[in-house]
Protein backbone atom coordinates (compact mmCIF):
# COMPACT_ATOMS: atom_id res chain seq x y z
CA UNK A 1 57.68 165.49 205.80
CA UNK A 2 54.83 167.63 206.81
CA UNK A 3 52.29 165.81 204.57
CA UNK A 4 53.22 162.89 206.14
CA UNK A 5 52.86 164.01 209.79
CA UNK A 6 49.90 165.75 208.99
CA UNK A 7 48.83 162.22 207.62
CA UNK A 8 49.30 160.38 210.87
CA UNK A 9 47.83 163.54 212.89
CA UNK A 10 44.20 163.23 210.68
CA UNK A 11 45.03 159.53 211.16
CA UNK A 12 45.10 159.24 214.59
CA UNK A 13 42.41 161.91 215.12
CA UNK A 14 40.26 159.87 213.38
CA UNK A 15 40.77 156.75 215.02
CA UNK A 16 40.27 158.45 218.43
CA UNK A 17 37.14 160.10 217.53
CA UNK A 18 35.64 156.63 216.46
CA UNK A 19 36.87 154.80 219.71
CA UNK A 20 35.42 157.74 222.00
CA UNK A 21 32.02 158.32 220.09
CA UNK A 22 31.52 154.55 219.60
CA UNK A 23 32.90 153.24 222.98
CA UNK A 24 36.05 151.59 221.56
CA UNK A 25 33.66 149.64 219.39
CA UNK A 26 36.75 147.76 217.55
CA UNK A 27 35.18 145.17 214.62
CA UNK A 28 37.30 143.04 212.79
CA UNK A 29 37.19 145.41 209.39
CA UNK A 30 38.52 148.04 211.10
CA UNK A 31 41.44 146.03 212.63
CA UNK A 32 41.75 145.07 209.05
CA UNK A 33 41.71 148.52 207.91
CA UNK A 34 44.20 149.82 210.44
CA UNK A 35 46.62 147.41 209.08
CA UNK A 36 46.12 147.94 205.51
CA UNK A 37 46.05 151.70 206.00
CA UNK A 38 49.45 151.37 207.08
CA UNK A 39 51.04 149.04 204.58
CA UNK A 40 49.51 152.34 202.51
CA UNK A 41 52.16 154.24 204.69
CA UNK A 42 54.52 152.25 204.54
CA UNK A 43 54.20 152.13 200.74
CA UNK A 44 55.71 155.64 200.66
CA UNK A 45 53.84 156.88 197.28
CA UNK A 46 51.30 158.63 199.12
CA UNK A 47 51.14 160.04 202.74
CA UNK A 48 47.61 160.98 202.13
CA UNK A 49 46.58 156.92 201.40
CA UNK A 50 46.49 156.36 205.17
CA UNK A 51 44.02 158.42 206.49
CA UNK A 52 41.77 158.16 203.52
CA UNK A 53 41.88 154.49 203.84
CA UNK A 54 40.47 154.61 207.23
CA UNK A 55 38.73 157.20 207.02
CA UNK A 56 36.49 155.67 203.99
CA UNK A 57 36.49 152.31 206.44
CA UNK A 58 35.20 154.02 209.49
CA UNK A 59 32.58 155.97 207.58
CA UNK A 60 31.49 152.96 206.09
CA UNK A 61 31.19 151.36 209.55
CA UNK A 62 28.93 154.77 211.25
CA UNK A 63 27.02 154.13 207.39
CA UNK A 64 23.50 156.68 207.67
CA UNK A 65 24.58 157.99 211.29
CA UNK A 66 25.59 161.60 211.88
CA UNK A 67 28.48 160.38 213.21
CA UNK A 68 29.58 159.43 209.76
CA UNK A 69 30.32 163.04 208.68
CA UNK A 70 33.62 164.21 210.57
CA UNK A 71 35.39 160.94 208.78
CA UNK A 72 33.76 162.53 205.50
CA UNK A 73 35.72 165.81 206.23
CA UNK A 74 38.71 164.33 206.90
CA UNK A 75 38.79 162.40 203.56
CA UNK A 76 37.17 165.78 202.00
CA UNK A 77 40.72 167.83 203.66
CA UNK A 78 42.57 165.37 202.19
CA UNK A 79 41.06 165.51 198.80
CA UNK A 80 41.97 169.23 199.21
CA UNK A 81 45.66 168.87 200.55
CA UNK A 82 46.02 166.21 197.28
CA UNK A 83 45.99 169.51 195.30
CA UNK A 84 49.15 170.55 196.57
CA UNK A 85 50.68 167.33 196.40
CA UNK A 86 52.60 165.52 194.20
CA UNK A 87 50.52 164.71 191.37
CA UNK A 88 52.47 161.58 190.07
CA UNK A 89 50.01 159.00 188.03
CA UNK A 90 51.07 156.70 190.84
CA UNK A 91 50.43 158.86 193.74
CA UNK A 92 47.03 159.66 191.79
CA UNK A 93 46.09 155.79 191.89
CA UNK A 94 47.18 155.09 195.67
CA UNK A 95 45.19 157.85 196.71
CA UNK A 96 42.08 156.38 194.86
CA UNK A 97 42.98 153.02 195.54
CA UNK A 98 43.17 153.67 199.16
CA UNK A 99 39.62 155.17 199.18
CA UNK A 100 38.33 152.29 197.20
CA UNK A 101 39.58 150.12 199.36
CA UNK A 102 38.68 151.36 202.54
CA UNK A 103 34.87 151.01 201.32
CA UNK A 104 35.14 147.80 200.27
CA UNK A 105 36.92 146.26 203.55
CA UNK A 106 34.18 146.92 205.28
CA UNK A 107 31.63 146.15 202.81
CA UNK A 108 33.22 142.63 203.17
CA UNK A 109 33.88 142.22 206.65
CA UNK A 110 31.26 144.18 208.42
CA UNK A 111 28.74 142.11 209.60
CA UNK A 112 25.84 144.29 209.60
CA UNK A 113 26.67 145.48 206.19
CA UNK A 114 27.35 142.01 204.86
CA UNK A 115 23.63 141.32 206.80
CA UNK A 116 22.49 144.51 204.31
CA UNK A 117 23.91 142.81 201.24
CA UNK A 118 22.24 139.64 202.20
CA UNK A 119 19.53 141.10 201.56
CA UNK A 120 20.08 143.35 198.57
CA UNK A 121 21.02 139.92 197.13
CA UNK A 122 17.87 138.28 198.13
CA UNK A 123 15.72 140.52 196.41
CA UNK A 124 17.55 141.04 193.02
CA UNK A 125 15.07 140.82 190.44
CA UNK A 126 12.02 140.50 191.79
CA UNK A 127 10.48 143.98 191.63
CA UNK A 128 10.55 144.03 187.48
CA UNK A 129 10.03 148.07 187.99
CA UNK A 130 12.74 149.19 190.12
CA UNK A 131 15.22 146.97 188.30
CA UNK A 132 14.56 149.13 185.55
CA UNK A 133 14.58 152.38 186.99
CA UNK A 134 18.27 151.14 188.53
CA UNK A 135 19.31 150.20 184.92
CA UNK A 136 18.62 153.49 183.29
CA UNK A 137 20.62 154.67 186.06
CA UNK A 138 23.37 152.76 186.09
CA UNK A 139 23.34 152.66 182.43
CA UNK A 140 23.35 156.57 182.20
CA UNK A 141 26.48 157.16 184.90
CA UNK A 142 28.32 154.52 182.84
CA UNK A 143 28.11 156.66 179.45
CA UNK A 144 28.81 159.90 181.01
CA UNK A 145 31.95 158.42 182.45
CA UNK A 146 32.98 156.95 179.23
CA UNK A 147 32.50 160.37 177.76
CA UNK A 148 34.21 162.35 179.89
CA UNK A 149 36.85 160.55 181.89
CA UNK A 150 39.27 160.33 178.75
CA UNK A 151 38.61 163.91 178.65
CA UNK A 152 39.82 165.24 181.77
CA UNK A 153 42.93 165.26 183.31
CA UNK A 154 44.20 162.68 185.75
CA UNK A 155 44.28 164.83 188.50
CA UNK A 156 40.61 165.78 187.95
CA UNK A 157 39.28 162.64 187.35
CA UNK A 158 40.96 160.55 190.42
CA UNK A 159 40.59 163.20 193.41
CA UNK A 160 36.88 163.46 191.83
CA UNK A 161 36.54 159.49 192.30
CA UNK A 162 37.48 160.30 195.88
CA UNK A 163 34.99 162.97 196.57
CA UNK A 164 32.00 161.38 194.75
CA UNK A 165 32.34 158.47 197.09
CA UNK A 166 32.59 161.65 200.32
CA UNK A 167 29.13 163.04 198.35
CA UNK A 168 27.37 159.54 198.28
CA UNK A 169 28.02 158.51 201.53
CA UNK A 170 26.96 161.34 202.85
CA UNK A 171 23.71 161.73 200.42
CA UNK A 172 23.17 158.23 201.83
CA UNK A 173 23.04 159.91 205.39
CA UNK A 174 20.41 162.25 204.16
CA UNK A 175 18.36 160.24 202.59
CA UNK A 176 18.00 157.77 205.78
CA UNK A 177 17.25 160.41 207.90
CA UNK A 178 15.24 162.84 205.70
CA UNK A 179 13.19 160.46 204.24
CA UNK A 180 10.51 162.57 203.61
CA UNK A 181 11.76 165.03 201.23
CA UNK A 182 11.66 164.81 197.16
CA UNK A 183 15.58 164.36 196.69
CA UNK A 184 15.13 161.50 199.65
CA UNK A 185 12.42 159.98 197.90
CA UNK A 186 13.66 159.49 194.58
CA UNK A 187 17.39 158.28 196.07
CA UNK A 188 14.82 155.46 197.87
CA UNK A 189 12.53 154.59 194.64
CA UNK A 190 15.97 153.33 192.99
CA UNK A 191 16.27 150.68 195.77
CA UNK A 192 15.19 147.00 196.34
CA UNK A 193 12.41 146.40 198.62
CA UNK A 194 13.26 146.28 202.48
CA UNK A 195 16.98 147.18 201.59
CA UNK A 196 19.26 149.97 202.98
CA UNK A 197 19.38 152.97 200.24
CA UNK A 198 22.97 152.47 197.91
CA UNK A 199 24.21 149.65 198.91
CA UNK A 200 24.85 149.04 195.42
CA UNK A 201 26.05 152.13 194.70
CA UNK A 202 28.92 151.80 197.23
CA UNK A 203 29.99 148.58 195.79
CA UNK A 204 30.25 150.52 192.18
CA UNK A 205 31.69 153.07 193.77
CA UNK A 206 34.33 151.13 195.52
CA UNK A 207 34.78 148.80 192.54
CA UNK A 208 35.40 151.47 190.37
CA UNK A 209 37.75 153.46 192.89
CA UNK A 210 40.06 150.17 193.06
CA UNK A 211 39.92 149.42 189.41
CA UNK A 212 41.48 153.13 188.61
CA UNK A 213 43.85 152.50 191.36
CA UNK A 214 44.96 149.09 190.03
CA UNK A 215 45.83 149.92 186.45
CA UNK A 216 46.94 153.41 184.49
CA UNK A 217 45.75 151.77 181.34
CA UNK A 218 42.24 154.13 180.35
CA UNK A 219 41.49 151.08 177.97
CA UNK A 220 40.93 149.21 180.86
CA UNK A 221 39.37 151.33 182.94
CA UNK A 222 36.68 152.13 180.31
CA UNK A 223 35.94 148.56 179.22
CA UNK A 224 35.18 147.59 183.38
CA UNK A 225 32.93 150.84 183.19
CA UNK A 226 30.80 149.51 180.16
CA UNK A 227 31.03 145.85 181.95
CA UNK A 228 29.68 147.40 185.10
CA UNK A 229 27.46 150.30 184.11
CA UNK A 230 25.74 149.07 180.83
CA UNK A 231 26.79 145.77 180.28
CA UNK A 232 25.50 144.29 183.69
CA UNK A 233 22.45 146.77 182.89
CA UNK A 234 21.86 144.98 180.38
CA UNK A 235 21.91 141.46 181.45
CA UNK A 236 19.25 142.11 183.51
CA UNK A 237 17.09 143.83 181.60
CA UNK A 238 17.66 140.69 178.83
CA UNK A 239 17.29 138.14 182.19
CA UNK A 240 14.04 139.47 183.34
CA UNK A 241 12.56 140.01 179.80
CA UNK A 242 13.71 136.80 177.17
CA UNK A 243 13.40 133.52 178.78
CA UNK A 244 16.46 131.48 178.69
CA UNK A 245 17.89 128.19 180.59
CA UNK A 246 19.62 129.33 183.62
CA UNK A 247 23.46 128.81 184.42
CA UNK A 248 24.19 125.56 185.78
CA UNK A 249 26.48 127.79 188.57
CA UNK A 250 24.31 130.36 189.37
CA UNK A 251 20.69 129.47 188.98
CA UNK A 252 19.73 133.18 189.61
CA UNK A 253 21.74 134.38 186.21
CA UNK A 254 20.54 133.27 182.55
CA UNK A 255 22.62 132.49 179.64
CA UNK A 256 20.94 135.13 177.64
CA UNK A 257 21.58 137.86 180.27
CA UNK A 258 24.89 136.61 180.30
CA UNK A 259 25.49 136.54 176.37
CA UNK A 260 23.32 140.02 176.79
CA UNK A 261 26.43 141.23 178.45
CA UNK A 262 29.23 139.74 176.61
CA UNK A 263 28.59 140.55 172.82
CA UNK A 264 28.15 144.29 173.78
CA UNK A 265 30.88 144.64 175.91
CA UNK A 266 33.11 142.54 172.90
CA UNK A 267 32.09 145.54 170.67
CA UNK A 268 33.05 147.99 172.73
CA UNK A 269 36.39 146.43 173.51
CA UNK A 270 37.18 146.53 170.14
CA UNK A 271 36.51 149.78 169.09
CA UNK A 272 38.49 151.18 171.66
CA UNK A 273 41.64 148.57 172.15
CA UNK A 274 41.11 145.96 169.66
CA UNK A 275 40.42 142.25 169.71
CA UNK A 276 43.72 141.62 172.11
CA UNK A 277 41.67 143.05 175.06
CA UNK A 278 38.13 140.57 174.17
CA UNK A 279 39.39 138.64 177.35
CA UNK A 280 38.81 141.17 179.80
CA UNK A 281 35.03 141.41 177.51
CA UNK A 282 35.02 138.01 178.37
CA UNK A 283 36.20 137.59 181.68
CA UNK A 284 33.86 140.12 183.21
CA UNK A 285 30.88 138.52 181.55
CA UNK A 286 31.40 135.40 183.23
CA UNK A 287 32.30 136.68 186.59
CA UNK A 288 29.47 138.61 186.72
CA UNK A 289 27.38 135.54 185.85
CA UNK A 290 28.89 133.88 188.68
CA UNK A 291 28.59 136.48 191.16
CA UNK A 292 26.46 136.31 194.40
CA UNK A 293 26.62 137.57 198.25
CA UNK A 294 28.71 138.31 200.01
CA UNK A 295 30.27 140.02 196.98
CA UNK A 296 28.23 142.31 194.48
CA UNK A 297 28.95 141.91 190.74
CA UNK A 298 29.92 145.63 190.89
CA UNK A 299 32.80 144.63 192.74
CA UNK A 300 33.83 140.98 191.30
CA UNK A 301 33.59 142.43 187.96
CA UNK A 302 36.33 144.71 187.94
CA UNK A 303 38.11 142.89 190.22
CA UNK A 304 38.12 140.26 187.58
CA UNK A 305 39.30 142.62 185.10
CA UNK A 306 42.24 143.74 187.10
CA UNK A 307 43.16 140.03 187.41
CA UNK A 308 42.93 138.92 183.93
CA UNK A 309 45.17 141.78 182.98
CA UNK A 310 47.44 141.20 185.12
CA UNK A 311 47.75 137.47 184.10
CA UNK A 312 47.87 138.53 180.34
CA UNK A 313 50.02 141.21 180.90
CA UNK A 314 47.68 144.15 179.06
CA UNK A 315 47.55 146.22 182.26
């Protein structure tokens, strides 16, 4: 009982402090937001869902403003109260999948973050360069994770999800306002020409926060890492380098980037779950070959995977 009125309290705070400080500025994702951060409530696995939920949407929506950074506490205190929690596997997964998708909402529904994804979309591929730089990234978080997550306890691993996205949102903040300093300029040389810093990052962050929160299987979970992290990587690294005839869907995605990403990601399926799970291999491959604003393939991919388990039952 006092986890759950200290829920609503942080809840409530928070949605007063947004309405004062941005002159009852309501936009439809965080209507949306509001509503799913009940249903979270109402859920009754975890208290804590609610105000991370909106939290994670409001910060989202005050993106590279100072403002941003009392929502980031909030979610940061209850991070902290999670500790003394239950720490059920399902309460674990809520908690994440509240945070996840909190980001995402407004990723979606926002329209001047939707306008920042427009462009992000836009200009995919066409600095050679800075794709790369973004691969070796990408393709370096997604191996650390598959190292260590299967390593760690549940407990660890989930409220970390949590406060990695608190740490990137607000290294997001710093880099947009700081932009002159070393960390600030390496953050920006990751990033597409004329586009907001991690916008890409919060889609893989919120993809991957909702794909932990969707399915206790770590099979799963690691196969939409390598999808996301190194398999995507590496689809357009082979796009941009080998010539191929483009997908008669999506004329910005190859059938050698996309075969690039599938016969890796088959490989590594199978050495970790066996040829039953090749369709979520599969599946991801070709919804990332499809994918295109207003959604980022760091999102539709393990969306995807989350609904062809589901259908076949694996989850």
């Amino acid at each position: 009982m006092q986890f759950l009125l200290l829920s609503f309290t942080l809840w409530l705070i928070s949605i007063l402090f947004y309405l004062y400080a941005m002159r009852r500025n309501l936009n439809i994702s965080i209507i949306i937001s509001l509503i799913i951060s009940v249903m979270f409530l109402i859920s009754g696995f975890n208290p804590l869902s609610m105000p991370v939920e909106l939290c994670f949407s409001l910060a989202m929506n005050t993106l590279y403003r100072r403002i941003s950074i009392p929502f980031l506490s909030i979610i940061a205190i209850c991070s902290a109260l999670q500790f003394y929690g239950t720490h059920s596997a399902i309460s674990l997964q809520v908690f994440v999948l509240a945070a996840g998708t909190g980001m995402a909402v407004s990723m979606i529904f926002n329209e001047e973050l939707k306008k920042m994804e427009s462009v992000n979309d836009s200009t995919r591929g066409k600095n050679p360069s800075v794709e790369k730089r973004r691969d070796v990234v990408q393709i370096a978080s997604g191996v650390i994770f598959i190292l260590i997550f299967p390593r760690i306890s549940i407990m660890f691993s989930y409220s970390g999800m949590v406060i990695l996205g608190v740490i990137s949102i607000f290294i997001l903040y710093i880099s947009a306002y700081h932009v002159k300093n070393g960390f600030s300029k390496i953050v920006s040389s990751l990033e597409r020409p004329n586009v907001p810093v991690g916008i890409g990052s919060i889609w893989y962050i919120s993809g991957l926060m909702i794909l932990m929160g969707l399915t206790s299987s770590i099979n799963i979970i690691l196969i939409g890492v390598f999808a996301m992290a190194i398999g995507d990587s590496l689809a357009t690294i082979v796009g941009m380098s080998i010539r191929t005839f483009k997908l008669p869907y999506s004329r910005k995605k190859s059938f050698g980037g996309m075969m690039a990403m599938m016969i890796p990601t088959l490989v590594f399926a199978y050495f970790i779950a066996g040829i039953d799970y090749f369709p979520l291999a599969i599946g991801a491959s070709l919804v990332e070959s499809a994918s295109g604003y207003p959604l980022d393939d760091n999102f539709s991919i393990p969306v995807g995977i989350i609904v062809i388990s589901y259908i076949l039952r694996i989850f």
